[in-house]
PDB file of N, CA and C in Angstrom:
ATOM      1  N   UNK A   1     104.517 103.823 111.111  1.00  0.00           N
ATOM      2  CA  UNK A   1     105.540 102.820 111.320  1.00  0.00           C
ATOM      3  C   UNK A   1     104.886 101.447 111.284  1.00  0.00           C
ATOM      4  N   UNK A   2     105.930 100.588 110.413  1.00  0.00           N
ATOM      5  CA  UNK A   2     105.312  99.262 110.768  1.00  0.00           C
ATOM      6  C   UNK A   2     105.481  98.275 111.443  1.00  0.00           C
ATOM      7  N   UNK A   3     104.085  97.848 112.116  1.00  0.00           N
ATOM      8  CA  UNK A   3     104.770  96.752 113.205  1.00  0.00           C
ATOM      9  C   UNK A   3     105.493  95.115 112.772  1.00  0.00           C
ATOM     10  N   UNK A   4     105.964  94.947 113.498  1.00  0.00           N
ATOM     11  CA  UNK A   4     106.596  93.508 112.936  1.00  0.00           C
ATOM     12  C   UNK A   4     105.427  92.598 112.793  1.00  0.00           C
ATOM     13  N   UNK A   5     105.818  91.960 111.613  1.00  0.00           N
ATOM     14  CA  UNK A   5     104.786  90.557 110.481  1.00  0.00           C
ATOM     15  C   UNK A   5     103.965  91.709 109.480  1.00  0.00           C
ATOM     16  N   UNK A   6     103.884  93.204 109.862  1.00  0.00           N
ATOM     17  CA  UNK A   6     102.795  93.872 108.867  1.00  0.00           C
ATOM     18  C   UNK A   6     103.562  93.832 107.750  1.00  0.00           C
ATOM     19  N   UNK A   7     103.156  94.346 106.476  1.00  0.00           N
ATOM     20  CA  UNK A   7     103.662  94.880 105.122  1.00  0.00           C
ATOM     21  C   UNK A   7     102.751  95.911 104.278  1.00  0.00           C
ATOM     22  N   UNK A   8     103.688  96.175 103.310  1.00  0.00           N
ATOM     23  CA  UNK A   8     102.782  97.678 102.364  1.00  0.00           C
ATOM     24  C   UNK A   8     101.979  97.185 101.680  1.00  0.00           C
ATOM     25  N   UNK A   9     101.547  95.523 101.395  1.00  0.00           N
ATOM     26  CA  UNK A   9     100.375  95.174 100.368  1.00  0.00           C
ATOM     27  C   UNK A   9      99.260  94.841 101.282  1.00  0.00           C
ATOM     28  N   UNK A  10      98.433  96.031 100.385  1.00  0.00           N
ATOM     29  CA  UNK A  10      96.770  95.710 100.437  1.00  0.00           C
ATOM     30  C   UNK A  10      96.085  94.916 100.312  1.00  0.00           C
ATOM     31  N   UNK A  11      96.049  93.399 100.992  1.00  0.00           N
ATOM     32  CA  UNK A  11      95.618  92.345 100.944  1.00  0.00           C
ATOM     33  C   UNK A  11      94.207  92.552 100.609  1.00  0.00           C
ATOM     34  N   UNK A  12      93.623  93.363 101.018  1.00  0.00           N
ATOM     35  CA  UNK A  12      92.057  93.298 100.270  1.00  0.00           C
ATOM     36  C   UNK A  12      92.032  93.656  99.216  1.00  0.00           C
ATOM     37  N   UNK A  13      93.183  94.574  98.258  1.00  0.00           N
ATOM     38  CA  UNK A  13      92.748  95.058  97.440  1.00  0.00           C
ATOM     39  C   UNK A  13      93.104  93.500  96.239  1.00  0.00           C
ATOM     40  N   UNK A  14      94.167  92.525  97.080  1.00  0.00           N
ATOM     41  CA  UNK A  14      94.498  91.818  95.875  1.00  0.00           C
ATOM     42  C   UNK A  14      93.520  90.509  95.972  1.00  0.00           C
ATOM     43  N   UNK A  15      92.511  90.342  96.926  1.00  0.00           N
ATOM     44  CA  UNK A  15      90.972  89.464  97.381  1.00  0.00           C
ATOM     45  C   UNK A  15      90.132  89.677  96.361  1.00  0.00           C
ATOM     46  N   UNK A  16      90.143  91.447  96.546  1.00  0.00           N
ATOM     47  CA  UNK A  16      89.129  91.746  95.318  1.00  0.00           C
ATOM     48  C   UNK A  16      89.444  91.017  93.721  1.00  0.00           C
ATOM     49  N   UNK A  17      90.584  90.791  93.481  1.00  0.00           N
ATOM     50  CA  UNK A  17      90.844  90.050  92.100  1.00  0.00           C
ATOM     51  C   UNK A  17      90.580  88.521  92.301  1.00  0.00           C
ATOM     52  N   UNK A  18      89.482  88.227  92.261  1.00  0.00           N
ATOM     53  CA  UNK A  18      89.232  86.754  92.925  1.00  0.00           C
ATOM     54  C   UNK A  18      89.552  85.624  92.011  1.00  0.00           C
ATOM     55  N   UNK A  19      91.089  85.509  91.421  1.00  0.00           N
ATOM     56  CA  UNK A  19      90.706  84.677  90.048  1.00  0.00           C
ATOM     57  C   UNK A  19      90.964  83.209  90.345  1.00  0.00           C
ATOM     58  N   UNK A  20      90.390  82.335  89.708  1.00  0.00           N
ATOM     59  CA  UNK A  20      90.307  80.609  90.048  1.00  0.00           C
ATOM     60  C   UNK A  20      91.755  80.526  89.846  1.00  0.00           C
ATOM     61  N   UNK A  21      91.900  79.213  90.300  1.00  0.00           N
ATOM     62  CA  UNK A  21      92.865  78.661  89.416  1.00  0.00           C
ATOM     63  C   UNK A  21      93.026  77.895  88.285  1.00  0.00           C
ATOM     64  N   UNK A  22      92.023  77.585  88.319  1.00  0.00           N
ATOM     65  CA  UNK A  22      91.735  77.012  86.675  1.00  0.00           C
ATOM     66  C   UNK A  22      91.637  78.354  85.682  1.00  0.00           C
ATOM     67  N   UNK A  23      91.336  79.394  86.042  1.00  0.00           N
ATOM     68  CA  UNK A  23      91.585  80.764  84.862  1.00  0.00           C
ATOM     69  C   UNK A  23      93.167  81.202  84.928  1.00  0.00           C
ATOM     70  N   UNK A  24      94.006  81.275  86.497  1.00  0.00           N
ATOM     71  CA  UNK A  24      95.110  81.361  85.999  1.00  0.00           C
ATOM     72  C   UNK A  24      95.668  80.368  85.533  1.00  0.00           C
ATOM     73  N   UNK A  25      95.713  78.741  85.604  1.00  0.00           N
ATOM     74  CA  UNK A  25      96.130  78.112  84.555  1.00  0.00           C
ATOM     75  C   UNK A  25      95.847  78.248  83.236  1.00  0.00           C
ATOM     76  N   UNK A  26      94.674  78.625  82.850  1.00  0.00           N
ATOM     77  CA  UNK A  26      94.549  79.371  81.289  1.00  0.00           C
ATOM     78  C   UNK A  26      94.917  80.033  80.819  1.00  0.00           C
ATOM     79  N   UNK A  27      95.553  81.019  81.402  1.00  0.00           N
ATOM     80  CA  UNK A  27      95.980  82.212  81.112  1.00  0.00           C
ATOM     81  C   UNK A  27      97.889  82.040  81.112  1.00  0.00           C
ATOM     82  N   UNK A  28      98.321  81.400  82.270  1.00  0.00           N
ATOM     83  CA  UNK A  28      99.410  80.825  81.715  1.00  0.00           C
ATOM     84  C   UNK A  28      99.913  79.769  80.345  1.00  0.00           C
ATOM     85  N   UNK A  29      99.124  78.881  80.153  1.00  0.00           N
ATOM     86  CA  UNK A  29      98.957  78.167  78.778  1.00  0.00           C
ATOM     87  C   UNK A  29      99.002  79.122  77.808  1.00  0.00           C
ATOM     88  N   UNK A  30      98.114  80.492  77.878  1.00  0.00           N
ATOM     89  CA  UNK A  30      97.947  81.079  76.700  1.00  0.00           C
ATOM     90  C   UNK A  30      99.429  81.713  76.603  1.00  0.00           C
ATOM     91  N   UNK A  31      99.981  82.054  77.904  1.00  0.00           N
ATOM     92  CA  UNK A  31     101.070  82.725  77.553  1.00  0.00           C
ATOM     93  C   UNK A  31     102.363  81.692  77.225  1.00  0.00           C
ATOM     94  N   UNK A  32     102.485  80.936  77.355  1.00  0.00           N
ATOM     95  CA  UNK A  32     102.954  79.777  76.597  1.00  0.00           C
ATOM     96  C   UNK A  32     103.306  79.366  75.616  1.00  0.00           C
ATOM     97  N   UNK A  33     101.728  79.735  75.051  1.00  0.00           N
ATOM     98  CA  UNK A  33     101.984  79.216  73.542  1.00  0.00           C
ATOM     99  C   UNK A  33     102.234  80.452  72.980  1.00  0.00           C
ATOM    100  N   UNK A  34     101.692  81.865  73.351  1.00  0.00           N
ATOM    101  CA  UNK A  34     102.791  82.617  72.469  1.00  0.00           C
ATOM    102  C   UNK A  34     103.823  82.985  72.844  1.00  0.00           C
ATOM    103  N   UNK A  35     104.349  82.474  73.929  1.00  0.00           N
ATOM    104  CA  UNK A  35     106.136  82.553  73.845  1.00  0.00           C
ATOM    105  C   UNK A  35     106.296  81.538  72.865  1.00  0.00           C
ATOM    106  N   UNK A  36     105.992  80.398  73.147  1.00  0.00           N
ATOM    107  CA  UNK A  36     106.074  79.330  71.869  1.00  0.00           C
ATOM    108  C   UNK A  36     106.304  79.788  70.179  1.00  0.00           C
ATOM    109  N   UNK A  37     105.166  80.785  69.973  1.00  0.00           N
ATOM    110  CA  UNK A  37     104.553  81.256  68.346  1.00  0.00           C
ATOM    111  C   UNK A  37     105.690  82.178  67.979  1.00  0.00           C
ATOM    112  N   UNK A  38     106.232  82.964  68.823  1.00  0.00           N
ATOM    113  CA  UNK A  38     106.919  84.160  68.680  1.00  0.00           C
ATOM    114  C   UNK A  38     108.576  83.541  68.718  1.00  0.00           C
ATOM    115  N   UNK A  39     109.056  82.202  69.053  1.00  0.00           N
ATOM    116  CA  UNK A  39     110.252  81.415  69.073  1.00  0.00           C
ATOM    117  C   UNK A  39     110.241  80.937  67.600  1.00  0.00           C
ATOM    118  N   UNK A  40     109.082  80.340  67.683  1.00  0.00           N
ATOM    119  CA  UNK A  40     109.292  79.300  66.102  1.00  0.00           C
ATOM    120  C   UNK A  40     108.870  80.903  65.230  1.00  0.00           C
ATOM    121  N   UNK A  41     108.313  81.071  64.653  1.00  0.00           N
ATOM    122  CA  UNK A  41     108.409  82.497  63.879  1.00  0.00           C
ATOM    123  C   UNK A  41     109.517  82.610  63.540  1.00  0.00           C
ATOM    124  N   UNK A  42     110.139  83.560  64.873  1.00  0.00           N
ATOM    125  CA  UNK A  42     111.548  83.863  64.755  1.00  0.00           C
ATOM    126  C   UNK A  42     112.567  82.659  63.815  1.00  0.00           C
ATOM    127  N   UNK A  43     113.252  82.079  64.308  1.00  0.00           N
ATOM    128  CA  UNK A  43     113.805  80.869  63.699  1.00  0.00           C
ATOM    129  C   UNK A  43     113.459  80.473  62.338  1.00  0.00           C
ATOM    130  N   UNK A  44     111.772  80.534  61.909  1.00  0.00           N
ATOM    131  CA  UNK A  44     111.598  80.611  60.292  1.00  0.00           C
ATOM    132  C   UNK A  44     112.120  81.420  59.896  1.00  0.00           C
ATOM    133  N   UNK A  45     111.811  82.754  60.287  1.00  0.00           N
ATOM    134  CA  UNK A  45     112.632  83.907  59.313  1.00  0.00           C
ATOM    135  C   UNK A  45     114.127  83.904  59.642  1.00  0.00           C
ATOM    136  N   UNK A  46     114.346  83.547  60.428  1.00  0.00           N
ATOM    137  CA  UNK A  46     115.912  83.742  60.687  1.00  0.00           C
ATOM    138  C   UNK A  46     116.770  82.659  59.673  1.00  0.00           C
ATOM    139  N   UNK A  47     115.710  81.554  59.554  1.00  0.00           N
ATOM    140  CA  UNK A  47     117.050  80.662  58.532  1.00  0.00           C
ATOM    141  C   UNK A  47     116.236  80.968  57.006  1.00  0.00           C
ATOM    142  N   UNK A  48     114.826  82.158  56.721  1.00  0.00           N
ATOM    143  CA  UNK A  48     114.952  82.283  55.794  1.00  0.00           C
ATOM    144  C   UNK A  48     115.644  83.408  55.204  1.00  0.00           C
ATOM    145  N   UNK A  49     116.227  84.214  56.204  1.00  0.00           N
ATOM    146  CA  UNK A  49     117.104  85.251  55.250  1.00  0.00           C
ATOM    147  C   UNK A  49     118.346  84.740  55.405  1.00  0.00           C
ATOM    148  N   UNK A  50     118.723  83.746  55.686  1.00  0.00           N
ATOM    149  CA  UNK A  50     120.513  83.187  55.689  1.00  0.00           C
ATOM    150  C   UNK A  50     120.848  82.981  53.751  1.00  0.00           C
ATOM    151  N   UNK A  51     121.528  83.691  53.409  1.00  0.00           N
ATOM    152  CA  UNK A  51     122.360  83.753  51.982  1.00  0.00           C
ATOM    153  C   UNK A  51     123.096  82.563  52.284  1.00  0.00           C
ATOM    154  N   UNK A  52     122.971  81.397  50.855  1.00  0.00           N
ATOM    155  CA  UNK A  52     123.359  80.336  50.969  1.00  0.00           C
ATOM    156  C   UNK A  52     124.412  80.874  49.629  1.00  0.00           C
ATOM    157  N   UNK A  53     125.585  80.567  49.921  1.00  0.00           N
ATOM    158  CA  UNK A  53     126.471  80.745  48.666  1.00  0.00           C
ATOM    159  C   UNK A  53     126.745  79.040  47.922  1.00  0.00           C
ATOM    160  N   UNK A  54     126.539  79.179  46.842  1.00  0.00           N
ATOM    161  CA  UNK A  54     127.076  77.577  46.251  1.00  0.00           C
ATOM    162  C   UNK A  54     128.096  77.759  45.412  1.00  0.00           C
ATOM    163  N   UNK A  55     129.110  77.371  45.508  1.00  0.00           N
ATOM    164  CA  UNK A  55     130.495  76.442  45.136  1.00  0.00           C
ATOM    165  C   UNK A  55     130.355  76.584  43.389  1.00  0.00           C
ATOM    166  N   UNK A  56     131.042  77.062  42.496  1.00  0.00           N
ATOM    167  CA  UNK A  56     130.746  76.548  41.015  1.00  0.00           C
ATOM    168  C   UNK A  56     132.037  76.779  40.247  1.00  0.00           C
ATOM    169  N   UNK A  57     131.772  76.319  39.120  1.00  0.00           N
ATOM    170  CA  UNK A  57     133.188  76.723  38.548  1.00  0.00           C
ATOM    171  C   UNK A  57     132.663  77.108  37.213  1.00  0.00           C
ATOM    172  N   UNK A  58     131.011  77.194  36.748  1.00  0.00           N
ATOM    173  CA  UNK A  58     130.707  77.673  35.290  1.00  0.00           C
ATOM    174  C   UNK A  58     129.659  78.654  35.781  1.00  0.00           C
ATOM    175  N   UNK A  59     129.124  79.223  35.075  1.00  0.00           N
ATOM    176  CA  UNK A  59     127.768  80.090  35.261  1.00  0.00           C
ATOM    177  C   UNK A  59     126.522  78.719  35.325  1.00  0.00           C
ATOM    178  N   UNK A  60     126.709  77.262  34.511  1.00  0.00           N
ATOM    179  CA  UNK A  60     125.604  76.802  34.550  1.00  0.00           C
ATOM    180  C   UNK A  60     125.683  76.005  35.813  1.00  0.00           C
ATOM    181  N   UNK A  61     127.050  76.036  36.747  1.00  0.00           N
ATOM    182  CA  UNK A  61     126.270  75.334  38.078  1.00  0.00           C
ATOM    183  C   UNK A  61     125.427  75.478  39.111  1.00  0.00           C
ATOM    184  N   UNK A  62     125.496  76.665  39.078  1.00  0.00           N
ATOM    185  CA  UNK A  62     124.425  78.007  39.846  1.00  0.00           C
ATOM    186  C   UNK A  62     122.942  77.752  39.082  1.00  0.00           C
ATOM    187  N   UNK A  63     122.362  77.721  40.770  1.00  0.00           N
ATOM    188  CA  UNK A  63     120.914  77.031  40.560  1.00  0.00           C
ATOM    189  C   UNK A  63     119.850  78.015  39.750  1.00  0.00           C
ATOM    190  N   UNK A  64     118.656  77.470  38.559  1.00  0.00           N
ATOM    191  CA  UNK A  64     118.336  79.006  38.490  1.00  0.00           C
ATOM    192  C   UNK A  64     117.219  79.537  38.959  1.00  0.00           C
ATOM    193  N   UNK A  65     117.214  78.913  40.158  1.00  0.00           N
ATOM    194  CA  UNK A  65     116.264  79.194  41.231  1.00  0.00           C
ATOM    195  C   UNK A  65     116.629  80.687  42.060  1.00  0.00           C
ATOM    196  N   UNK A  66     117.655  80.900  42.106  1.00  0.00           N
ATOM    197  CA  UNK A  66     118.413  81.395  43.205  1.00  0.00           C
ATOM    198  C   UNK A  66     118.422  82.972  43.086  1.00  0.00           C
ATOM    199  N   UNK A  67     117.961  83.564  41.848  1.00  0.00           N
ATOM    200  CA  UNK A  67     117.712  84.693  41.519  1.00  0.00           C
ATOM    201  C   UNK A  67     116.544  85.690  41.457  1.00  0.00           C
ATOM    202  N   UNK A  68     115.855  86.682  41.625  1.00  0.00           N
ATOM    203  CA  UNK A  68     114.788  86.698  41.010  1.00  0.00           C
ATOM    204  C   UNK A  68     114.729  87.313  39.564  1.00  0.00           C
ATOM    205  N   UNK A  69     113.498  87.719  39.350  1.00  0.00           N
ATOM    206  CA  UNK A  69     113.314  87.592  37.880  1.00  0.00           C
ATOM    207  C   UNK A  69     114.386  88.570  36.743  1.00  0.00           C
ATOM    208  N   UNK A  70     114.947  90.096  36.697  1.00  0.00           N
ATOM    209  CA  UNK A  70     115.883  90.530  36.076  1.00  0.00           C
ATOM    210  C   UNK A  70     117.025  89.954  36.397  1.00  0.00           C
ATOM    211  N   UNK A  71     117.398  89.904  37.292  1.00  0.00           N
ATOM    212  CA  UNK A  71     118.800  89.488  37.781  1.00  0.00           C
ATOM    213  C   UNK A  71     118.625  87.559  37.325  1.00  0.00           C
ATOM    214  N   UNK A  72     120.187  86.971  36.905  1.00  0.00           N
ATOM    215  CA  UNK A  72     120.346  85.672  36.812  1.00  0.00           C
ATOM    216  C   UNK A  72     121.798  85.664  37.285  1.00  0.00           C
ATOM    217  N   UNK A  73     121.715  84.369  37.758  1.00  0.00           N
ATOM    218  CA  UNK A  73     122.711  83.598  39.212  1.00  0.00           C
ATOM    219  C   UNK A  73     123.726  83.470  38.227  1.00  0.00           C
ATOM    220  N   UNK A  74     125.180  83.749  38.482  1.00  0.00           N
ATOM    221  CA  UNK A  74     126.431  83.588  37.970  1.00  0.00           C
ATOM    222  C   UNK A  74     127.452  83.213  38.936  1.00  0.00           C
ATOM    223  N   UNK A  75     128.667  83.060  38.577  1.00  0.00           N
ATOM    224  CA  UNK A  75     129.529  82.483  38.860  1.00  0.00           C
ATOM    225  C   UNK A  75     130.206  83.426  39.219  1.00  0.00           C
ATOM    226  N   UNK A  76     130.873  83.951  40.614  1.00  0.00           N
ATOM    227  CA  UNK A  76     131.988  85.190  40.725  1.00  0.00           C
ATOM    228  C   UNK A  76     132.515  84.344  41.342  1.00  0.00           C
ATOM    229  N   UNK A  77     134.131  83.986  40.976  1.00  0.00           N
ATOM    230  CA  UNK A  77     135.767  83.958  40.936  1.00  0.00           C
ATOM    231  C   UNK A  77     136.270  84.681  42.491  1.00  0.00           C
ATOM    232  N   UNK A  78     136.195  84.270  43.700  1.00  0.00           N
ATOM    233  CA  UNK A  78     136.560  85.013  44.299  1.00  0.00           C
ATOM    234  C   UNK A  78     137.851  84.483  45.306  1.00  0.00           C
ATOM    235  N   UNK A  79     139.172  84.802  45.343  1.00  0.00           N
ATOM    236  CA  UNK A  79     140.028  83.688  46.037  1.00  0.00           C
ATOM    237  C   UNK A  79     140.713  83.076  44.993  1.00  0.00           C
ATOM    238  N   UNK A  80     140.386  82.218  44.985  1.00  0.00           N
ATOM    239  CA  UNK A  80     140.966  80.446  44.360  1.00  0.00           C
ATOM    240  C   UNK A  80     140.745  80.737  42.910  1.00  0.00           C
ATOM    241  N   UNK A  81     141.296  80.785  41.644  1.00  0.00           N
ATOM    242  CA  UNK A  81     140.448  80.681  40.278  1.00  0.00           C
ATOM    243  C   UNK A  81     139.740  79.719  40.241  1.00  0.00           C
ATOM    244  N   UNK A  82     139.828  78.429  40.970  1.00  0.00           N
ATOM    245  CA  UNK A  82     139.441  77.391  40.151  1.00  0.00           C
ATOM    246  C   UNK A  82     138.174  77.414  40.925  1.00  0.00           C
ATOM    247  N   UNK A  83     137.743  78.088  41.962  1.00  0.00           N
ATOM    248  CA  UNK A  83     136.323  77.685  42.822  1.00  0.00           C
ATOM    249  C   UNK A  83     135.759  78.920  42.775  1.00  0.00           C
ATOM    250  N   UNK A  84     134.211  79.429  42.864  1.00  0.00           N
ATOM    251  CA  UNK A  84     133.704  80.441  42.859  1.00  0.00           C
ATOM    252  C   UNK A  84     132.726  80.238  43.891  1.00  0.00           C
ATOM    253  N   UNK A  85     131.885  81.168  43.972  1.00  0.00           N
ATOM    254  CA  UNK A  85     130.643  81.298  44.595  1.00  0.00           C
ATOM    255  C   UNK A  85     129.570  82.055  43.571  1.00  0.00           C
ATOM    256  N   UNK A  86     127.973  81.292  43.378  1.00  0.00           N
ATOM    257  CA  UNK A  86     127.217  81.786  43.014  1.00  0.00           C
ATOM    258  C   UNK A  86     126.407  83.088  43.891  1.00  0.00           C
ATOM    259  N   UNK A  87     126.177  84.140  42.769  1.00  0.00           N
ATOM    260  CA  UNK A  87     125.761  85.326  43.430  1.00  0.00           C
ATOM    261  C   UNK A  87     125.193  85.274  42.469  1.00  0.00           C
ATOM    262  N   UNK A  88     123.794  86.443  42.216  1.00  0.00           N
ATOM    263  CA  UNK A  88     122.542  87.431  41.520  1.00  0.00           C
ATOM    264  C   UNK A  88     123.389  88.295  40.446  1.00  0.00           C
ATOM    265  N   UNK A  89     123.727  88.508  39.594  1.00  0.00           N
ATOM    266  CA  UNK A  89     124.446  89.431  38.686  1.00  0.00           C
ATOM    267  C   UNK A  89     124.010  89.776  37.320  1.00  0.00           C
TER     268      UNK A  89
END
């Protein structure tokens, strides 16, 4: 039974981990910056797989960037006749 002010932690056992505080401030910084690395990362890849559709009304307004090499960017009609969206086709 425990007496009142005692508790279940082993105060010597957590003495024995004698770390400065200048090492746990290092060690927090480090964890820091890769919460930091692992945010921005994320966010690059996230706005690099966003499909950008562009607006056209011919096959030549579609960029011809936008494809890779078999496939070329066209014009699909979808909705409206008069407005499309460029897609890979």
């Amino acid at each position: 039974m425990l007496k009142e002010g005692e508790s279940y932690i082993n105060y010597t056992l957590i003495k024995s981990y004698n770390i400065s505080k200048t090492q746990m401030g290092n060690m927090i910084e480090i964890i820091k910056f890769v919460y930091f690395l692992i945010i921005f990362l994320s966010l690059i890849l996230a706005t690099k797989n966003i499909d950008t559709f562009v607006d056209c009304t011919l096959h030549s307004d579609c960029p011809f960037d936008l494809c890779p090499f078999p496939l070329k960017p066209r014009c699909f009609f979808v909705g409206k006749p008069a407005t499309g969206k460029c897609a890979c086709g």
